[in-house]
Protein backbone atom coordinates (compact mmCIF):
# COMPACT_ATOMS: atom_id res chain seq x y z
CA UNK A 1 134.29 78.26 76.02
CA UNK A 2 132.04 80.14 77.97
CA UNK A 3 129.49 81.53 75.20
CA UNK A 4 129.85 77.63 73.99
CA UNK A 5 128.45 77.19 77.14
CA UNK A 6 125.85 78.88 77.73
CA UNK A 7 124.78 78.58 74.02
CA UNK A 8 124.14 74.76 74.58
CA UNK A 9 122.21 75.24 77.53
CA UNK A 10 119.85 78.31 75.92
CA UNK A 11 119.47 75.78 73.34
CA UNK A 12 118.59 72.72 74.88
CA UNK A 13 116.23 74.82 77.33
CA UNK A 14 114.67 76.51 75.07
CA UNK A 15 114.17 74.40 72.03
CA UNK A 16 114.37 75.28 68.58
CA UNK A 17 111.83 78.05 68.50
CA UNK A 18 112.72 79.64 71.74
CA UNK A 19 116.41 79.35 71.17
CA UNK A 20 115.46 80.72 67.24
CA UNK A 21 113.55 83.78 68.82
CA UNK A 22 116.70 84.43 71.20
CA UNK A 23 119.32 84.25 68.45
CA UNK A 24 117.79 86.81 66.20
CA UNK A 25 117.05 88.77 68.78
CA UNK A 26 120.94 88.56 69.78
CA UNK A 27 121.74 89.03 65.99
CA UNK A 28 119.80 92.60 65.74
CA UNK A 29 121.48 93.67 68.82
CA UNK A 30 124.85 93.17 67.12
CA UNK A 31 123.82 95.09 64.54
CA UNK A 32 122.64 98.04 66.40
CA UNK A 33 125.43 97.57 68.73
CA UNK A 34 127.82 98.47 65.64
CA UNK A 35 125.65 100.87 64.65
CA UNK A 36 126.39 102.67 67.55
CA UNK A 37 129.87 102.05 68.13
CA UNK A 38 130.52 103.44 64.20
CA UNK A 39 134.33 101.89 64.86
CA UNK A 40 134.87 103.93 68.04
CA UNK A 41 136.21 101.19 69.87
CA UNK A 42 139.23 100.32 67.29
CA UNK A 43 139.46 103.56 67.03
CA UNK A 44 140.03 104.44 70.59
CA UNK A 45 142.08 101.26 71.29
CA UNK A 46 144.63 102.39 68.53
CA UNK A 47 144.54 105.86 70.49
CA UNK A 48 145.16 105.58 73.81
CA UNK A 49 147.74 102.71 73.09
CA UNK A 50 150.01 105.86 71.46
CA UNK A 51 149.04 108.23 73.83
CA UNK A 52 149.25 105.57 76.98
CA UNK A 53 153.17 104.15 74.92
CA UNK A 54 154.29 108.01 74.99
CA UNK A 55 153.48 108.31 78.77
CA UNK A 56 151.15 111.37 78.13
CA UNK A 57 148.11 110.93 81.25
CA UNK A 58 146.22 114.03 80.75
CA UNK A 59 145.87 113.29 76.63
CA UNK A 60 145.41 109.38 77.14
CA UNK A 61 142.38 110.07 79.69
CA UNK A 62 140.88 112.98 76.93
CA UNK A 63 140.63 110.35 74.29
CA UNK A 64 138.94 107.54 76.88
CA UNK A 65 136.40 110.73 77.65
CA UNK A 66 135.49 111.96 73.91
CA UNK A 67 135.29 108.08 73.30
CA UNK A 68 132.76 107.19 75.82
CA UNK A 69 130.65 110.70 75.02
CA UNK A 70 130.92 109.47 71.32
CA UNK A 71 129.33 105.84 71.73
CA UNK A 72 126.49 107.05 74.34
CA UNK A 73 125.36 109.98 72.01
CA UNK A 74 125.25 107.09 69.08
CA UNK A 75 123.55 104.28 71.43
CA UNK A 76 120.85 107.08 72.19
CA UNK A 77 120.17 107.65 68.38
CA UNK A 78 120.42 104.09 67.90
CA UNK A 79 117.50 103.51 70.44
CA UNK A 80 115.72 105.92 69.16
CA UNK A 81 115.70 104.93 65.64
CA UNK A 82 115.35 101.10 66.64
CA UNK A 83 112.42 101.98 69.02
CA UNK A 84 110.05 103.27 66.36
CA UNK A 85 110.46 100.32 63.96
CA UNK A 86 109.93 97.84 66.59
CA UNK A 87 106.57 100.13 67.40
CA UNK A 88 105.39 99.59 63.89
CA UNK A 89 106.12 96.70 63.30
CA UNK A 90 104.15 95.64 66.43
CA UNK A 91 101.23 98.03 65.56
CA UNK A 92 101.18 96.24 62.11
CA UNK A 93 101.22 92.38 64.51
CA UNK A 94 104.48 91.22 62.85
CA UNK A 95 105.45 89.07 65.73
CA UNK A 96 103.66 88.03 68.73
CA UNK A 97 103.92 88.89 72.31
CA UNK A 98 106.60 86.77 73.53
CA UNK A 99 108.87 87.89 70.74
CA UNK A 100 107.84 91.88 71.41
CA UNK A 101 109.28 91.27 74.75
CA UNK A 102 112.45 89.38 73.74
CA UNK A 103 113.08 92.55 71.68
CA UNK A 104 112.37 95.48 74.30
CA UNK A 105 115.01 93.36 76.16
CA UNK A 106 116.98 93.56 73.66
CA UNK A 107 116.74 97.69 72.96
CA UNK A 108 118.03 97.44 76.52
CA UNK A 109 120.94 95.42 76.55
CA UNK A 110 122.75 96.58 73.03
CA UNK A 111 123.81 100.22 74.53
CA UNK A 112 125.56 98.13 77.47
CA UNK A 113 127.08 95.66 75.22
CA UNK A 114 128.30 99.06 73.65
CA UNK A 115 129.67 100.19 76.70
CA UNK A 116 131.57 96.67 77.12
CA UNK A 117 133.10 96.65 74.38
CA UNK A 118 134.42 100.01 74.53
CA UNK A 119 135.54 99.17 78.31
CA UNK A 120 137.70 96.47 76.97
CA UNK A 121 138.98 97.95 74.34
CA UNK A 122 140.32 100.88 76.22
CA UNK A 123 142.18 98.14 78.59
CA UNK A 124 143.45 96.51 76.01
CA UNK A 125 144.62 100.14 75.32
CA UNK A 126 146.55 100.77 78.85
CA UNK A 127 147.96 97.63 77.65
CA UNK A 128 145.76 95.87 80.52
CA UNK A 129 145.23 92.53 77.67
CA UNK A 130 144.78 89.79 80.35
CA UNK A 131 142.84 91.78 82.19
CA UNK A 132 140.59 92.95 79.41
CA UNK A 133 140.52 89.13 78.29
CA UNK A 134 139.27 88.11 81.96
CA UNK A 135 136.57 90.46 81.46
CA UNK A 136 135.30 89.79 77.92
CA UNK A 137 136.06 86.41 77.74
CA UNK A 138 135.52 84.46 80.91
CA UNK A 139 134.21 87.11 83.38
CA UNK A 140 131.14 87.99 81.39
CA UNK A 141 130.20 85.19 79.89
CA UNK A 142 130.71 83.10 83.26
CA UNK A 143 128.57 85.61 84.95
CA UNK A 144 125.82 85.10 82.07
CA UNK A 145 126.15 81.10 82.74
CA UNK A 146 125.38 81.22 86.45
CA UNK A 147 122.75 83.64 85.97
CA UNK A 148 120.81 81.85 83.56
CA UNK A 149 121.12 78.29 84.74
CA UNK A 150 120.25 79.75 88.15
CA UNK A 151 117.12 81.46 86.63
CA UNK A 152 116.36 78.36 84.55
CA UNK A 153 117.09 75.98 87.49
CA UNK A 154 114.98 77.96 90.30
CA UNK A 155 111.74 79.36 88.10
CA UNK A 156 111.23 76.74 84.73
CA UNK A 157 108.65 79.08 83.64
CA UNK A 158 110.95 81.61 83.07
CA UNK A 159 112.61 79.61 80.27
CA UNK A 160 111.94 81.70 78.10
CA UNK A 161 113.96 84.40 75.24
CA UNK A 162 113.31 87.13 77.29
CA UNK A 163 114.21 86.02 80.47
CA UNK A 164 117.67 85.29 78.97
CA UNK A 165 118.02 88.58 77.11
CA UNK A 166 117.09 90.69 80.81
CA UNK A 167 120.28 87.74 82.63
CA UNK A 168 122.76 89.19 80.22
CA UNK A 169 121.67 92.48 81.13
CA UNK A 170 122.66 91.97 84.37
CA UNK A 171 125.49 90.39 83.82
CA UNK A 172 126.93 93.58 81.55
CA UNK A 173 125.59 95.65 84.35
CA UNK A 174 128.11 94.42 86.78
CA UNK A 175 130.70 93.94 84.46
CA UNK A 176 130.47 97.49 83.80
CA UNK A 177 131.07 98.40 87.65
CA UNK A 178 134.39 96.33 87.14
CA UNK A 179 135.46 98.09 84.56
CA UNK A 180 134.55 101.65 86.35
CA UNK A 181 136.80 100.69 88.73
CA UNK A 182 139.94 99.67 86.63
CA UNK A 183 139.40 102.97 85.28
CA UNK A 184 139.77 105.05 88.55
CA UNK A 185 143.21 103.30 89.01
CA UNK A 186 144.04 103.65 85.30
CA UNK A 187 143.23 107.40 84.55
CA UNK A 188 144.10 110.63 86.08
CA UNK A 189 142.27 112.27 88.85
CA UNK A 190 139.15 114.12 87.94
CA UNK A 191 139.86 113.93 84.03
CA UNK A 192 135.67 113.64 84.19
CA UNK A 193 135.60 117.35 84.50
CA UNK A 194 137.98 118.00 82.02
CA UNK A 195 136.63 119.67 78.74
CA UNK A 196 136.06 116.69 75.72
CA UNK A 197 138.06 118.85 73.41
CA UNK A 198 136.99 121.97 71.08
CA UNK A 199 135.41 121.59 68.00
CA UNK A 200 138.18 121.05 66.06
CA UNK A 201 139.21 117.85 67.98
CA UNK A 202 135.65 116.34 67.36
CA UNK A 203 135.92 117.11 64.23
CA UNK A 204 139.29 115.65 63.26
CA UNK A 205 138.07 112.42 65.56
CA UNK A 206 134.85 112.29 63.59
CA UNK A 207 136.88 111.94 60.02
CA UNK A 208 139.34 109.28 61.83
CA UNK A 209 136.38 107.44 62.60
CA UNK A 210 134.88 106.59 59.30
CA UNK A 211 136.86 103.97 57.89
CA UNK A 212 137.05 102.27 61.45
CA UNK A 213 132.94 102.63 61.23
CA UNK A 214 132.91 101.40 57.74
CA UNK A 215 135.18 98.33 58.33
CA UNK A 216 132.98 96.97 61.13
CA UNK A 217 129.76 98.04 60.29
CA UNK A 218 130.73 95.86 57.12
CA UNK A 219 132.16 92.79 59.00
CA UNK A 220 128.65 92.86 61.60
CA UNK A 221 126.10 93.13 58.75
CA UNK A 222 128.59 90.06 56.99
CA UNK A 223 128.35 88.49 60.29
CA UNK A 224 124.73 88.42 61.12
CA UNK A 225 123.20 88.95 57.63
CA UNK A 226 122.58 84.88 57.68
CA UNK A 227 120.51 85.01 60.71
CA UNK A 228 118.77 88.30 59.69
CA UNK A 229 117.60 87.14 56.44
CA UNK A 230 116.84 83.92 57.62
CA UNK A 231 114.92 85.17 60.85
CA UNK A 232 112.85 87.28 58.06
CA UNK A 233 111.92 84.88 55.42
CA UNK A 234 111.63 81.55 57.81
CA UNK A 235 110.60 80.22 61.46
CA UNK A 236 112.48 80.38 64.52
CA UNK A 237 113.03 76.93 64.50
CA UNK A 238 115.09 76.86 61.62
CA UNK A 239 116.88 80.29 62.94
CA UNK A 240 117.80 77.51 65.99
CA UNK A 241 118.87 74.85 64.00
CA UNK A 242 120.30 76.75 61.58
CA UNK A 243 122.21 78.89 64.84
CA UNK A 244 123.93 75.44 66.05
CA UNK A 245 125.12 74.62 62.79
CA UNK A 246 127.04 77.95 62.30
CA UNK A 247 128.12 77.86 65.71
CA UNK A 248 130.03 74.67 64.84
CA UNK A 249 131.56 75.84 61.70
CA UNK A 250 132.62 79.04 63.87
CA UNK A 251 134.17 76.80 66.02
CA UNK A 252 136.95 76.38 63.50
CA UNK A 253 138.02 79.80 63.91
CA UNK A 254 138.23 80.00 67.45
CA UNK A 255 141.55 81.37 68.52
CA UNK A 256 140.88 84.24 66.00
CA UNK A 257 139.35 86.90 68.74
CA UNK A 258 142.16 85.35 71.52
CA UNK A 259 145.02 86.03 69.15
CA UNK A 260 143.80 89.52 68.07
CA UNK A 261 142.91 90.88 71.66
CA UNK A 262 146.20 89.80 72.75
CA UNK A 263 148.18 91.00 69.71
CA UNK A 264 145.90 94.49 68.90
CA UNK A 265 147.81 97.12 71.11
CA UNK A 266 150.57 95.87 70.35
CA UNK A 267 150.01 95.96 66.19
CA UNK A 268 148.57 99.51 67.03
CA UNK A 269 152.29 100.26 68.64
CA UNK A 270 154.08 98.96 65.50
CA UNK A 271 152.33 100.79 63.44
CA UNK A 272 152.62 104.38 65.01
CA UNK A 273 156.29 103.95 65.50
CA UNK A 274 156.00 102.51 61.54
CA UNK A 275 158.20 99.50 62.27
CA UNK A 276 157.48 97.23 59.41
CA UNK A 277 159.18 94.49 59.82
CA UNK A 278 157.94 93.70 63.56
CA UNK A 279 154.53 94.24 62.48
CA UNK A 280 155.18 91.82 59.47
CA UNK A 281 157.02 89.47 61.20
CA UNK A 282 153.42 89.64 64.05
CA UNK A 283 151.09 89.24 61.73
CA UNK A 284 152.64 86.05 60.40
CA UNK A 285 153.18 84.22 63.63
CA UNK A 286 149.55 85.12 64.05
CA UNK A 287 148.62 83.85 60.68
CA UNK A 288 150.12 79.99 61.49
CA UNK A 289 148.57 80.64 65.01
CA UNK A 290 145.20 80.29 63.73
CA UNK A 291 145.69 78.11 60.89
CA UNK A 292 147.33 75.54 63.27
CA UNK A 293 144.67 75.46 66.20
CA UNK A 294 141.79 75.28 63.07
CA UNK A 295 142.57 72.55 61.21
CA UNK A 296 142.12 69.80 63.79
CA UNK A 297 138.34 70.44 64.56
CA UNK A 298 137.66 70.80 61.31
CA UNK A 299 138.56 67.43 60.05
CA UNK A 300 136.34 66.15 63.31
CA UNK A 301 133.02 68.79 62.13
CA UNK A 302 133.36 67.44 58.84
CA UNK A 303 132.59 63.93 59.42
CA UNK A 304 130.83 63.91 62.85
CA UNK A 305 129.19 67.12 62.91
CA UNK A 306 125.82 65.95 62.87
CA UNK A 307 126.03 63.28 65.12
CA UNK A 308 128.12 65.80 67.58
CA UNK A 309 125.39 68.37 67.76
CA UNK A 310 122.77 65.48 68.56
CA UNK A 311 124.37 64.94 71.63
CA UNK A 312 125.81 68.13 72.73
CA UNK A 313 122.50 70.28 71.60
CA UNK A 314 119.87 67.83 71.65
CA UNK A 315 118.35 65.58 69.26
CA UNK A 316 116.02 68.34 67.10
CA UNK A 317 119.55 69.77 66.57
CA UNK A 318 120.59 66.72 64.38
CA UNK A 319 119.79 68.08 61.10
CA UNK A 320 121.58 70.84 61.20
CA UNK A 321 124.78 69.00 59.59
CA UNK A 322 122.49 68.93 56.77
């Protein structure tokens, strides 16, 4: 609700072009955000929920320490590697000033969406799923609301890609304080200076990793290929119009990231202790979960979908039913 939020009023402050600029911006950062996460986070989550069931500290606090090493050695490739296209392709005058700036913002707020994500996954771990929900789904995006309508509100010249990109760094900034201090209730005294593990453990972790890494590197590029492609062949404008319209249809599916935040520890659980039938008998009350809170606004986008993001995003929004 949130994100729904704040993606109506980047849109209708913006405009089309602006709001096109921001959303590819937004859809490379995903991308590189992956990148650098290579899985870790499911990974991790699927981890610490054994080690945190069994009631081993010392091990559950290793894993939360090689996991965070892992993703900040891959966010600092990732940069890397991201900073010297961006340097050509402005060298070469592929986009314009504005739009350089909207992505050095953005080569600075991927690494903390990586560090997020891997907070709240490791919550969701210590079986801390409302709390890791707060966070991800209401804290962070409520902070990112305030901050941008206040920005918008108090300097209009600001209204710009860029100036949105730098609020949500901010906002993962402090989120990230508030999930370094669930940790230091969560994890065992001074596990910081605890060895990561020999070389053996890294490299058993590393082979663990690549189907995790494979499975969402897939599901992001599947996810944001649309936008990418379209961002590269097209104007911003229709990257903006052609944003609100997807938004809508994503609407559908909804409850999908609810159900599995609550549900994912517990699946992880199931499967370690290889009970079957509970894990069957979750993933179908999951299944008519989702199916049941989709079908309503579905009906409604299919026959008033233009006419509903008219009103809610602004009239150059309109023809994106079509």
């Amino acid at each position: 609700a949130m994100l729904l939020l704040l993606s109506i009023l980047l849109a209708r402050s913006l405009g089309a072009q602006g709001y096109g600029d921001y959303v590819y911006a937004v859809a490379i950062a995903s991308i590189l955000a992956t990148l650098a996460q290579a899985g870790a986070p499911q990974l991790i989550l699927r981890d610490v929920a054994v080690a945190h069931d069994t009631g081993d500290r010392v091990r559950t606090a290793l894993i939360v320490k090689r996991g965070l090493i892992l993703v900040s050695v891959l966010s600092l490739i990732t940069i890397c590697f991201a900073a010297t296209v961006f340097a050509w392709r402005w060298h070469s005058g592929s986009f314009t000033a504005d739009q350089g700036a909207t992505y050095a913002a953005m080569l600075v707020l991927f690494p903390l969406i990586v560090l997020v994500t891997m907070g709240a996954h490791i919550l969701r771990g210590f079986d801390r799923i409302r709390t890791s929900q707060l966070i991800e789904l209401w804290a962070r995006p409520l902070l990112m609301l305030i901050l941008v309508a206040a920005t918008f509100w108090l300097f209009p010249a600001w209204r710009l890609p860029q100036s949105a990109i730098i609020v949500q760094v901010a906002a993962c900034l402090l989120t990230l304080v508030v999930i370094g201090l669930l940790f230091r209730r969560l994890t065992t005294s001074g596990w910081l200076n605890w060895r990561s593990g020999t070389a053996s453990q890294w490299l058993s972790l590393l082979k663990s990793l690549l189907p995790f890494a494979s499975i969402s590197i897939a599901m992001s590029v599947q996810a944001q290929a649309d936008i990418i492609m379209l961002g590269f062949w097209m104007s911003s404008e229709h990257v903006g119009i052609y944003r609100v319209a997807s938004q809508g249809a994503a609407l559908v599916a909804f409850s999908l990231p609810a159900l599995n935040m609550i549900f994912a520890a517990r699946i992880a659980a199931f499967s370690a202790r290889s009970d079957k039938a509970a894990l069957q008998l979750m993933l179908t009350r999951i299944a008519r979960l989702a199916f049941a809170s989709a079908l309503p606004l579905a009906v409604v986008l299919i026959f008033y979908g233009g006419t509903l993001a008219g009103l809610v995003f602004g009239e150059q929004y309109e023809q994106s039913a079509n």
